[in-house]
N, C-alpha and C. Protein backbone atom coordinates (compact mmCIF):
# COMPACT_ATOMS: atom_id res chain seq x y z
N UNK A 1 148.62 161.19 66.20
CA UNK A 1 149.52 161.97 65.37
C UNK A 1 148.70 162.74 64.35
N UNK A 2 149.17 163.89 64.23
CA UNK A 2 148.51 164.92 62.80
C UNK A 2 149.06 164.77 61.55
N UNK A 3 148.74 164.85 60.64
CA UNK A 3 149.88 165.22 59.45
C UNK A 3 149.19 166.47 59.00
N UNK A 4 147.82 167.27 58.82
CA UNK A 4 147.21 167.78 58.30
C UNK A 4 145.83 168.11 58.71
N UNK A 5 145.70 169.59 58.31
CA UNK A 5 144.00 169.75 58.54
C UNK A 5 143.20 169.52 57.58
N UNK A 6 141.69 169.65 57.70
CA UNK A 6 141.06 169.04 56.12
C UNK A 6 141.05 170.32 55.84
N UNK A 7 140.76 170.38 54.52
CA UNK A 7 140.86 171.62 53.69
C UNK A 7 139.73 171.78 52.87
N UNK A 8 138.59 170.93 53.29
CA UNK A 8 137.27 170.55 52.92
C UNK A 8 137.22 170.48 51.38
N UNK A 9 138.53 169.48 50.87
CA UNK A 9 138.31 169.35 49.27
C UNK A 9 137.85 167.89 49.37
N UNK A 10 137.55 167.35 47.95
CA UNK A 10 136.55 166.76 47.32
C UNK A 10 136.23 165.03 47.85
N UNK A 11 135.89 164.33 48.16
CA UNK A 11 135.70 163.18 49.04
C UNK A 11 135.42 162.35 48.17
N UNK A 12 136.85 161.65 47.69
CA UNK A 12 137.14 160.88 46.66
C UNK A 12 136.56 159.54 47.12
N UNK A 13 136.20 158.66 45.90
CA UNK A 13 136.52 157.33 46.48
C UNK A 13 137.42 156.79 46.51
N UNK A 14 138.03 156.56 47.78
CA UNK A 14 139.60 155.75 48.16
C UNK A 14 140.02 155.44 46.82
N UNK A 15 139.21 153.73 46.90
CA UNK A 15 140.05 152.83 46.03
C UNK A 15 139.90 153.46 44.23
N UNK A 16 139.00 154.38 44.09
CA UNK A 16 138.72 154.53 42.63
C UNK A 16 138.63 156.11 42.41
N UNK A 17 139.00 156.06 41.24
CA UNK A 17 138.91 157.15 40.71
C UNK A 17 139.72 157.16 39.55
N UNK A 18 140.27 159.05 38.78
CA UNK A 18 140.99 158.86 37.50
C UNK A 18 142.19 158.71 37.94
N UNK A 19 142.92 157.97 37.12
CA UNK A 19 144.75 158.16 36.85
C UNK A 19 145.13 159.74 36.88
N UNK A 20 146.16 159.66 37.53
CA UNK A 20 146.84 160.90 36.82
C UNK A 20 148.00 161.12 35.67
N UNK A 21 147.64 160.02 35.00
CA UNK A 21 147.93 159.73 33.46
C UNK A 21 149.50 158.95 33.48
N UNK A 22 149.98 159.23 35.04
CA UNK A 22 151.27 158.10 35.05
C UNK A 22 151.50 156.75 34.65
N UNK A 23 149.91 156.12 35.08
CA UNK A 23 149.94 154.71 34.49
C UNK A 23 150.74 153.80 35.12
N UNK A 24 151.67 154.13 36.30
CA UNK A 24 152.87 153.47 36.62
C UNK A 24 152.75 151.54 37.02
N UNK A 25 151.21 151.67 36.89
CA UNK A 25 150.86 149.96 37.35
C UNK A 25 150.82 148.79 36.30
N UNK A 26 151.63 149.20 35.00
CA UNK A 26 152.09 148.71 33.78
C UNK A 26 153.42 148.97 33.79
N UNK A 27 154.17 149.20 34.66
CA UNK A 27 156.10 149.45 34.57
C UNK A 27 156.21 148.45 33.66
N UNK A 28 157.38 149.43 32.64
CA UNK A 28 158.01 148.79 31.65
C UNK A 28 158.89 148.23 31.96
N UNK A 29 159.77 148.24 33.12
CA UNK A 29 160.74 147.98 33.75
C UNK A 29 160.41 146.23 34.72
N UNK A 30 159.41 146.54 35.08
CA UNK A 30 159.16 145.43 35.74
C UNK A 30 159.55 145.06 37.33
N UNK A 31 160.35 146.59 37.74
CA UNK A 31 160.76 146.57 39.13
C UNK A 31 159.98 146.92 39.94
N UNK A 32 160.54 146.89 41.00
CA UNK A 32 159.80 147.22 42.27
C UNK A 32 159.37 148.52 42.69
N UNK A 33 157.93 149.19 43.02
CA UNK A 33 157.87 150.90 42.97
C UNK A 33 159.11 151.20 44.19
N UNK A 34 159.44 152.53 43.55
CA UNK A 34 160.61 153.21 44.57
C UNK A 34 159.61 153.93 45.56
N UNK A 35 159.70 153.52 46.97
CA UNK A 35 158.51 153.58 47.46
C UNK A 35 159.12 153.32 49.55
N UNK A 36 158.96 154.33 49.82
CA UNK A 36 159.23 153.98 51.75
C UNK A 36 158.13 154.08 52.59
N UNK A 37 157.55 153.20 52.99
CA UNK A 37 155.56 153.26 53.39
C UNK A 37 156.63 153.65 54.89
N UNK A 38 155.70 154.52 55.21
CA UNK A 38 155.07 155.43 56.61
C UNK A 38 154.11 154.31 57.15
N UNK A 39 154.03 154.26 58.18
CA UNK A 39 152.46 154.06 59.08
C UNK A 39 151.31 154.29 58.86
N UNK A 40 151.02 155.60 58.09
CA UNK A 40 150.12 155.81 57.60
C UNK A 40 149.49 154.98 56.17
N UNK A 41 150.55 154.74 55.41
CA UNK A 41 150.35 154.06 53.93
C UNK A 41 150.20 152.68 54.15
N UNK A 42 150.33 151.96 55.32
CA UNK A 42 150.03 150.70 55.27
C UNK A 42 149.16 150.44 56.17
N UNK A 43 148.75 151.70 57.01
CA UNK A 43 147.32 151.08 57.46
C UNK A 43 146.33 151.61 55.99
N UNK A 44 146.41 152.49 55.61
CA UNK A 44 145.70 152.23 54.26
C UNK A 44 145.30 150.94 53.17
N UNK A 45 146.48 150.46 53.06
CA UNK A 45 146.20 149.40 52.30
C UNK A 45 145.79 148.42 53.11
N UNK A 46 145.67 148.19 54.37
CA UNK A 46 145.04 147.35 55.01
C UNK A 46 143.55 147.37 55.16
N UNK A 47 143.29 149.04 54.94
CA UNK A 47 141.46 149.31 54.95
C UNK A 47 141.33 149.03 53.51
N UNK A 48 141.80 149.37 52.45
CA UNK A 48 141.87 149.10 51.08
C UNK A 48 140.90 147.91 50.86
N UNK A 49 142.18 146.96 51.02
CA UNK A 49 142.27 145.41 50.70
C UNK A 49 140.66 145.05 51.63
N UNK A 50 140.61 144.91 52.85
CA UNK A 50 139.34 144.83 53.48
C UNK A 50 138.27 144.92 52.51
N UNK A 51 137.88 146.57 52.79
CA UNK A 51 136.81 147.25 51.91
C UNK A 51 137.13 148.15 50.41
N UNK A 52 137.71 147.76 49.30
CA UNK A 52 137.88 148.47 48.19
C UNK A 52 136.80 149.40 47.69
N UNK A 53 135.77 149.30 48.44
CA UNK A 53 135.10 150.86 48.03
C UNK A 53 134.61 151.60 48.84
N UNK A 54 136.11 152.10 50.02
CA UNK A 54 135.89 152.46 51.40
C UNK A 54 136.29 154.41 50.84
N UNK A 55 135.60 155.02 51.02
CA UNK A 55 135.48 156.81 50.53
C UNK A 55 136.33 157.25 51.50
N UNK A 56 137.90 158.18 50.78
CA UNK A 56 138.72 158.49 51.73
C UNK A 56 138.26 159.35 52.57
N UNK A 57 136.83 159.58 52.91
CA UNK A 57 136.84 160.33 53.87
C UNK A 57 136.44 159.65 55.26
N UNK A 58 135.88 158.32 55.10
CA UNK A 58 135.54 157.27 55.96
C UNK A 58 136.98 156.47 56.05
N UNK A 59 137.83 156.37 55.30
CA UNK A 59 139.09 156.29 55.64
C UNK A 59 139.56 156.77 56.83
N UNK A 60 139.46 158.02 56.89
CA UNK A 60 140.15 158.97 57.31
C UNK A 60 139.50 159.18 58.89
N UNK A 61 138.53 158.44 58.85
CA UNK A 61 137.38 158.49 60.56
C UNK A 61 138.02 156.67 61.03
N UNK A 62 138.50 156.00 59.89
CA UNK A 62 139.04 154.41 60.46
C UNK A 62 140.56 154.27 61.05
N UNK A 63 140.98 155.45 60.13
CA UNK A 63 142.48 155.85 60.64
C UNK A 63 142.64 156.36 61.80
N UNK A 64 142.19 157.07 62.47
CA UNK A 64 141.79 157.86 63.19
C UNK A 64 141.51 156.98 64.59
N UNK A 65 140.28 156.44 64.45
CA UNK A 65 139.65 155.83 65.24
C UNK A 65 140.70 154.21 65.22
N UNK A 66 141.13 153.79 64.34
CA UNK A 66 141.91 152.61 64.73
C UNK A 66 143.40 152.76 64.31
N UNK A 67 143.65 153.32 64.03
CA UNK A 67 145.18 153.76 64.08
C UNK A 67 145.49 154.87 64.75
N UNK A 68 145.05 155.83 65.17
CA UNK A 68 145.41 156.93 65.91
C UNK A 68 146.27 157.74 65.21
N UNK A 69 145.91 157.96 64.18
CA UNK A 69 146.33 158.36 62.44
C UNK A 69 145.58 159.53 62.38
N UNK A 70 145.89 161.05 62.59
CA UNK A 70 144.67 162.34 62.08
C UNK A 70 145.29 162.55 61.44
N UNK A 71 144.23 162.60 60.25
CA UNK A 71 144.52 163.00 58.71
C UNK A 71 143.43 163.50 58.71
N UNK A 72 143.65 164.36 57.23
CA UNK A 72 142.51 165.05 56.76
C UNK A 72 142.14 163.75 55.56
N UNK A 73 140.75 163.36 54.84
CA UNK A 73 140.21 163.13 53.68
C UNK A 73 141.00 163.20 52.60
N UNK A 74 141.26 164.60 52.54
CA UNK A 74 142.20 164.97 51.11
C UNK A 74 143.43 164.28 51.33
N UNK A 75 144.29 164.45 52.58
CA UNK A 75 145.83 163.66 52.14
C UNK A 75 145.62 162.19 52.32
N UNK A 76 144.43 161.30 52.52
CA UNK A 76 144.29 160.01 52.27
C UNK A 76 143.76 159.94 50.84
N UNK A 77 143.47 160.32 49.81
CA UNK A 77 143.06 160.50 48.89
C UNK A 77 144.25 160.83 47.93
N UNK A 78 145.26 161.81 48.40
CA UNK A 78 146.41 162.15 47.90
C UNK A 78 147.63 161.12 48.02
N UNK A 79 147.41 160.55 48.95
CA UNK A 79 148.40 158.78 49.67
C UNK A 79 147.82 157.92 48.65
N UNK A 80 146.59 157.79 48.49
CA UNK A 80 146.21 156.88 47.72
C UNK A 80 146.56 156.77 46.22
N UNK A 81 146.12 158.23 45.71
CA UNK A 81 146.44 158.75 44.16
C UNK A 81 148.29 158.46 43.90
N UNK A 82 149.02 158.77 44.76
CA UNK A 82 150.39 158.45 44.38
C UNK A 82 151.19 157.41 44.69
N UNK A 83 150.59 156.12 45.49
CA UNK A 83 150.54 154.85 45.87
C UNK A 83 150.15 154.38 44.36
N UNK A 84 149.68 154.74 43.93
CA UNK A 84 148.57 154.50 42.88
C UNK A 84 149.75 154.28 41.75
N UNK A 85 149.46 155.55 41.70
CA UNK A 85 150.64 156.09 40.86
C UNK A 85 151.79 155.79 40.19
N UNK A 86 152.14 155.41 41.38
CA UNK A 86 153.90 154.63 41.59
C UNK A 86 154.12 152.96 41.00
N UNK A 87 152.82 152.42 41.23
CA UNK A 87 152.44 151.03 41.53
C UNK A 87 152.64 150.06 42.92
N UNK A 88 153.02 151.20 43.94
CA UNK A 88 152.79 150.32 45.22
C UNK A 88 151.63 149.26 45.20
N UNK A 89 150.43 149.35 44.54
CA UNK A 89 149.19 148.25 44.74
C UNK A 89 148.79 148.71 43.17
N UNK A 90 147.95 147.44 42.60
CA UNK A 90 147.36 147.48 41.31
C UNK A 90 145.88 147.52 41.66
N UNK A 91 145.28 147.79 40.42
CA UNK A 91 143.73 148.15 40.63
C UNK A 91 143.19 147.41 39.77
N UNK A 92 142.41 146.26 39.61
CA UNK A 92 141.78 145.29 39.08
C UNK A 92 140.50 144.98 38.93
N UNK A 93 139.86 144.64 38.08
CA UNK A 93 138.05 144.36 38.61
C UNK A 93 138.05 143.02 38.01
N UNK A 94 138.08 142.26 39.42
CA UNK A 94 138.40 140.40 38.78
C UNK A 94 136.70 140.29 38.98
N UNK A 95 136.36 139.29 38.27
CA UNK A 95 134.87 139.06 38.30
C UNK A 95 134.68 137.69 39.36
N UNK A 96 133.74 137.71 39.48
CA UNK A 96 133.37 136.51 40.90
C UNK A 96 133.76 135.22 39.80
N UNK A 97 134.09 134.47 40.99
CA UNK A 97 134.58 132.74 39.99
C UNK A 97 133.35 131.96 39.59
N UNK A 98 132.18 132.81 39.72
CA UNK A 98 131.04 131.56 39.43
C UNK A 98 130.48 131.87 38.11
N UNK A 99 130.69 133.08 37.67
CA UNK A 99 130.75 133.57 36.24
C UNK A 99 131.97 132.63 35.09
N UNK A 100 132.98 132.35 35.24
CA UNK A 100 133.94 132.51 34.66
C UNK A 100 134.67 130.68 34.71
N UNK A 101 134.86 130.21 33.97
CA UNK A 101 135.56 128.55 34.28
C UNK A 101 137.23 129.29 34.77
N UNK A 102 138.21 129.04 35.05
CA UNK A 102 138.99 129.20 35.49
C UNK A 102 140.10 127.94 34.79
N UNK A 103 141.25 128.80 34.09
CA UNK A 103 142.24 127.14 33.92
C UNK A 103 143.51 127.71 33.76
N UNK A 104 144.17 126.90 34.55
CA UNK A 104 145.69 127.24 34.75
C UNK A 104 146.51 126.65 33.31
N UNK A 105 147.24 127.41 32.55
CA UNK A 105 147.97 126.72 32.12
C UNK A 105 149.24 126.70 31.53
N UNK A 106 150.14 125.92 31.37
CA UNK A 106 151.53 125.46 31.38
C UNK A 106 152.02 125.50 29.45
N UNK A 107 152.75 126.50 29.17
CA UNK A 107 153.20 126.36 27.49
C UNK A 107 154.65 125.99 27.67
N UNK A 108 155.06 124.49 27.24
CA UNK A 108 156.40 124.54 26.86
C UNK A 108 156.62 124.93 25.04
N UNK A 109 157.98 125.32 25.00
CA UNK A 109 158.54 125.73 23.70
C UNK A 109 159.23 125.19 23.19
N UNK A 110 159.40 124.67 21.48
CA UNK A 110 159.85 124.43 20.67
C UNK A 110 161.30 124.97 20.88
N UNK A 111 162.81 124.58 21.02
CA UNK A 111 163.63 125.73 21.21
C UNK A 111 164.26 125.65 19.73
N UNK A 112 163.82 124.80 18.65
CA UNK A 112 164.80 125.23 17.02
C UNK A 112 163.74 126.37 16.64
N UNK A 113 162.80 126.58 16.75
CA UNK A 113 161.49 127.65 16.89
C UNK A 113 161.63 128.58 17.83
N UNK A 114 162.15 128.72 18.50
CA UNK A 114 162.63 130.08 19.96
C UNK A 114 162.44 131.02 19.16
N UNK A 115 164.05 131.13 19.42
CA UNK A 115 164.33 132.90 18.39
C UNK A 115 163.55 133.25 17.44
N UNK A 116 162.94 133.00 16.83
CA UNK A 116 162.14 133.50 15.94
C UNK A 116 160.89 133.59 16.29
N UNK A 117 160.15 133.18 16.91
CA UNK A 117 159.04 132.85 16.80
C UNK A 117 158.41 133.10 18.87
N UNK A 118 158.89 133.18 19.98
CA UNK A 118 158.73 133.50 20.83
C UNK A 118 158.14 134.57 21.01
N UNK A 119 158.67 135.73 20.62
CA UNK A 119 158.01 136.88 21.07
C UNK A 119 156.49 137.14 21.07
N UNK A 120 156.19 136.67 19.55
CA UNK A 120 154.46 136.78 18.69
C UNK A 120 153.89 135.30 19.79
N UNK A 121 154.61 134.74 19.94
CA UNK A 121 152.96 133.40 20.76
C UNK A 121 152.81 134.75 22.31
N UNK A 122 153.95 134.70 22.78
CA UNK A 122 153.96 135.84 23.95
C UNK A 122 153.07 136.63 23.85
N UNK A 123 153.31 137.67 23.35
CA UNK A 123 152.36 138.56 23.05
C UNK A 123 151.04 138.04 22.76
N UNK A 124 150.86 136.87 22.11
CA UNK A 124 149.48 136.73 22.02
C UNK A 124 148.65 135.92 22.96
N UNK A 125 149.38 135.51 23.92
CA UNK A 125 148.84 135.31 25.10
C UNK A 125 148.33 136.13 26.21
N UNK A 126 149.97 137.34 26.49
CA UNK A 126 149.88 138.71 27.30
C UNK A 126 148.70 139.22 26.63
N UNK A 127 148.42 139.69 25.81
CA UNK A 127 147.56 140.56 25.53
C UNK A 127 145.78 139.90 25.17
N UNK A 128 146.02 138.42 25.21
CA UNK A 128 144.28 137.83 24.85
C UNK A 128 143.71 138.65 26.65
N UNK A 129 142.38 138.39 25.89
CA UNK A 129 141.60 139.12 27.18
C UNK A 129 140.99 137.88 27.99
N UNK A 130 141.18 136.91 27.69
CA UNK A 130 141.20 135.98 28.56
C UNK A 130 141.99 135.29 29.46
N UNK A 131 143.10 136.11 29.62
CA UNK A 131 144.70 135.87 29.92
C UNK A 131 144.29 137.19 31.92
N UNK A 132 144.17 136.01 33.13
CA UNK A 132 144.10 137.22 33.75
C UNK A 132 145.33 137.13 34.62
N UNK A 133 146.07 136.26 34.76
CA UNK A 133 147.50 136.24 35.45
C UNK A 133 148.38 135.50 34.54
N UNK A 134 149.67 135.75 33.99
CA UNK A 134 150.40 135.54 33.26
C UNK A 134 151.80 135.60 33.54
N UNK A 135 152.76 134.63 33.71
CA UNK A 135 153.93 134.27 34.35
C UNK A 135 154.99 133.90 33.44
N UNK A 136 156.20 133.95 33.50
CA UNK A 136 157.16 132.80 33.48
C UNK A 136 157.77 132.27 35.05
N UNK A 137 157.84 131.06 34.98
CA UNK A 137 158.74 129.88 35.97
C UNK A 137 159.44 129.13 36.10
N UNK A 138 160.69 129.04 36.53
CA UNK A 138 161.59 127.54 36.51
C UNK A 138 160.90 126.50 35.92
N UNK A 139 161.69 125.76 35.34
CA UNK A 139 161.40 124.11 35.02
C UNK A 139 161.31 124.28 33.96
N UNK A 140 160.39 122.87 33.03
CA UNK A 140 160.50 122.65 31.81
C UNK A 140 159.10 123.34 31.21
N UNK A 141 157.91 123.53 31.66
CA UNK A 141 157.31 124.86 31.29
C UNK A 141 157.55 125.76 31.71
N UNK A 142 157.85 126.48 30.59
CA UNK A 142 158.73 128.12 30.75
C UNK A 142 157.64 129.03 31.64
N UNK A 143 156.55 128.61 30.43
CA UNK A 143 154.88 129.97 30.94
C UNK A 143 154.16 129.59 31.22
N UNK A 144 153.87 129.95 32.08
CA UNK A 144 152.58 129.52 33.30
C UNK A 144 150.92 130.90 32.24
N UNK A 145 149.82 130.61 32.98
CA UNK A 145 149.14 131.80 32.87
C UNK A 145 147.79 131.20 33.40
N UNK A 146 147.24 132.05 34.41
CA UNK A 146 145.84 131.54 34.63
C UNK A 146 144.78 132.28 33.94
N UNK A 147 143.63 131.93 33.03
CA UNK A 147 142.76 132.15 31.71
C UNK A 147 141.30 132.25 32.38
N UNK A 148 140.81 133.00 32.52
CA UNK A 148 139.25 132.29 32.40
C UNK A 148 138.54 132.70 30.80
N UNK A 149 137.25 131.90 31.69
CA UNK A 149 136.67 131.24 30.05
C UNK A 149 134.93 131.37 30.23
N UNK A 150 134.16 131.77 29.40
CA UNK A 150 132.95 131.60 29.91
C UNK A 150 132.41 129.95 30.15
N UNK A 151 132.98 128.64 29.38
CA UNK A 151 132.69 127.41 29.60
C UNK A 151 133.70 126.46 29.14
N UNK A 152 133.33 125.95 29.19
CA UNK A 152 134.76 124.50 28.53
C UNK A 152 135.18 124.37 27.20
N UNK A 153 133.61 124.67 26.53
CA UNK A 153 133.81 124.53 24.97
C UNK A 153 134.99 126.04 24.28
N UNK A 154 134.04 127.20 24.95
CA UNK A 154 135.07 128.20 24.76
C UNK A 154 136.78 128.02 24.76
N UNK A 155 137.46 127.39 26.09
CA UNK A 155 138.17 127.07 26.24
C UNK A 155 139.24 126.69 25.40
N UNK A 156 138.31 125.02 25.24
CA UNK A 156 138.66 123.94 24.16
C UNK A 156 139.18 124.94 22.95
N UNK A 157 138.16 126.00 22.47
CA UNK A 157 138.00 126.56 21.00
C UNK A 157 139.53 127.38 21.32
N UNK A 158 140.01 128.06 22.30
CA UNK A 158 141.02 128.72 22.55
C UNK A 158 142.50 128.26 22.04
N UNK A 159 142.16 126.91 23.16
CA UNK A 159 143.61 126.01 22.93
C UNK A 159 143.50 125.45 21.30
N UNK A 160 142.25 125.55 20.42
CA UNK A 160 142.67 125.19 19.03
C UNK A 160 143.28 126.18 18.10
N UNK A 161 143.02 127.64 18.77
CA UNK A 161 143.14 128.64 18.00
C UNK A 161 144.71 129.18 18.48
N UNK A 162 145.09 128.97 19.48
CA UNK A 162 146.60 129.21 19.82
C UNK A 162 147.55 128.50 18.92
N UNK A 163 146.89 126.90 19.01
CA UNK A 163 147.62 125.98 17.84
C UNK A 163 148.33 126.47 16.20
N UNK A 164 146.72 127.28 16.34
CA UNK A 164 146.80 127.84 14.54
C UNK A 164 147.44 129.01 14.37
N UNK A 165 147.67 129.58 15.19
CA UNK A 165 148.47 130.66 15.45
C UNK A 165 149.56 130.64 16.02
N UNK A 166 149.96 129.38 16.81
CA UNK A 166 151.71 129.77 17.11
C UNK A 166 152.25 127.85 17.40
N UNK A 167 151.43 127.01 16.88
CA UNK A 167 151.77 125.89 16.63
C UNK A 167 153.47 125.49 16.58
N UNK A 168 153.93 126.56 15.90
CA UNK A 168 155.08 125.75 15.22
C UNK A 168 156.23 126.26 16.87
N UNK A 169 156.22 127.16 17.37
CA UNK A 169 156.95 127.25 18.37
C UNK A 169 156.77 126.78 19.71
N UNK A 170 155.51 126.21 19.34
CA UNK A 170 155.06 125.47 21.02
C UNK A 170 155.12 123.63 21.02
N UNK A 171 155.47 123.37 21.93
CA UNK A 171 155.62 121.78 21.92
C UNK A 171 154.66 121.27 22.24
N UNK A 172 153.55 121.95 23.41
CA UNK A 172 152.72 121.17 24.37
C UNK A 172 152.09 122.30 24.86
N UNK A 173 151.26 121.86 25.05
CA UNK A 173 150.26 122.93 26.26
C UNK A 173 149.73 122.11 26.93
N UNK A 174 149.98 122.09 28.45
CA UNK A 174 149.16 121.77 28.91
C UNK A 174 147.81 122.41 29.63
N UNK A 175 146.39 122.05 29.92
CA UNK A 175 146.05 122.57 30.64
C UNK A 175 145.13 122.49 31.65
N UNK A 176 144.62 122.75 32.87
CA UNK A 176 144.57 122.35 34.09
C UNK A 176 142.71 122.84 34.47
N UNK A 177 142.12 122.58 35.06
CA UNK A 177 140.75 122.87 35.60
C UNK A 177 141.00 123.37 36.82
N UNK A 178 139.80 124.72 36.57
CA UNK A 178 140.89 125.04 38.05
C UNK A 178 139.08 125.43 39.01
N UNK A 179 138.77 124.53 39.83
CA UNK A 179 137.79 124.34 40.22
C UNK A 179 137.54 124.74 41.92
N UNK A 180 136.23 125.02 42.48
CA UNK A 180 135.94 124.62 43.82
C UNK A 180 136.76 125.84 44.71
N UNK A 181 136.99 127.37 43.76
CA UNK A 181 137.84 128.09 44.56
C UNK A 181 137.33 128.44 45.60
N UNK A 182 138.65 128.54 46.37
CA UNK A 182 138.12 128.56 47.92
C UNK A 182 138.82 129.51 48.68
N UNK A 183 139.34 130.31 47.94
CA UNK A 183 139.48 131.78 48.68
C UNK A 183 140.53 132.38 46.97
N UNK A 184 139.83 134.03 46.72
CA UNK A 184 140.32 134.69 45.57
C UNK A 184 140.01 136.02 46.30
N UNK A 185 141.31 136.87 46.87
CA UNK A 185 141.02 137.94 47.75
C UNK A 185 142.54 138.19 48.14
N UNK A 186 142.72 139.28 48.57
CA UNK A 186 143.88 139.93 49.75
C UNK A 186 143.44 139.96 50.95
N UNK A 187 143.70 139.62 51.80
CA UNK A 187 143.49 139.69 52.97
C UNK A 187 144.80 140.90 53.64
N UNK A 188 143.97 142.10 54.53
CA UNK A 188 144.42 142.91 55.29
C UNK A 188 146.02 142.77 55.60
N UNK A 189 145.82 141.64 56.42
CA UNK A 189 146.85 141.16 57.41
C UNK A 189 148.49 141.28 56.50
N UNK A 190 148.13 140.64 55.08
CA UNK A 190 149.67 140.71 54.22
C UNK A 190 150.18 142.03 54.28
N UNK A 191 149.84 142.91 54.70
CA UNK A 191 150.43 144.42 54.67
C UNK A 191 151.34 144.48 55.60
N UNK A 192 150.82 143.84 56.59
CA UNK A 192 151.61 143.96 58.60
C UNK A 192 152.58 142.91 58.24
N UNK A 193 152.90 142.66 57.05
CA UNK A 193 154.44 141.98 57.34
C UNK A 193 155.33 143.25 56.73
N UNK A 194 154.74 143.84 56.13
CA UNK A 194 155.53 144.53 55.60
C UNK A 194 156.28 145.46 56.63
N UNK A 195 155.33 145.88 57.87
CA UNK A 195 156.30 146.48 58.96
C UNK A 195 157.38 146.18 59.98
N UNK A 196 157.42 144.38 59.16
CA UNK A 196 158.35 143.85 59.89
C UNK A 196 160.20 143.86 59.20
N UNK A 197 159.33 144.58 57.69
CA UNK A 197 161.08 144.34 57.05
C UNK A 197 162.01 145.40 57.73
């Protein structure tokens, strides 16, 4: 199939490059991108996820050659930029786990302390830079969040300094070692369900 000829413009790198100032991979909303993937957009994210610093123009020779996908460079580059865009996929630079201690952990809340006092521990969790996945979940801990840390002591020093700072609305923290990881990645394949919805 064709969609396009190349037009011999600029041979982006796929996975990187600038915003086009939409930002849409921070929705304020928190929904789902309004978004109908083609054939083409999900064998993309399948070379993506693989190789994240695959140059849409070598894209565009994998599409081709294993999807039977002719595209030009530029409109895989242009798929990508408004995929991007939208927040169909986020763009992250997680650091390898052998740098970093890793710890899961669980905040229950004070609830005569709620209303008042929820929003500021929130926020100062969302926004620490040691905060790299951050949740709420059923049950009796409300917030989940997985942290890394350069060592234990760091850590330790964390969970004393949350205390001193939002003590009075938190009941408990617990928190977890999160060791021996044994796979931190996307794998290709999660895309090809998506052609099953």
């Amino acid at each position: 199939m064709t969609d396009d000829a190349d037009d011999g413009g600029p041979d982006d790198a796929a996975a990187t490059g600038p915003d086009d100032g939409g930002d849409a991979r921070d929705r304020a909303d928190g929904g789902a991108p309004d978004w109908d993937f083609s054939e083409r957009d999900l064998a993309i994210l399948e070379e993506l996820s693989g190789d994240p610093g695959i140059s849409s123009r070598e894209l565009a020779e994998v599409l081709e050659a294993e999807y039977d996908i002719d595209v030009s460079h530029v409109t895989v580059s242009e798929s990508i930029r408004k995929m991007r865009a939208e927040g169909v996929f986020r763009d992250a630079i997680i650091p390898n786990e052998e740098y970093y201690v890793f710890g899961l952990f669980e905040f229950q809340l004070d609830p005569t302390r709620f209303a008042d006092e929820w929003r500021d521990a929130m926020a100062y969790i969302r926004d620490d830079p040691q905060t790299l996945f951050y949740f709420l979940s059923t049950g009796e801990y409300q917030w989940r969040a997985v942290m890394m840390f350069p060592d234990r002591e760091a850590q330790s020093r964390w969970v004393h300094e949350f205390y001193k700072e939002h003590g009075a609305v938190v009941s408990n923290v617990r928190s977890h070692v999160v060791h021996n990881v044994l796979k931190f990645r996307t794998d290709p394949e999660i895309f090809r369900e998506l052609r099953e919805e």
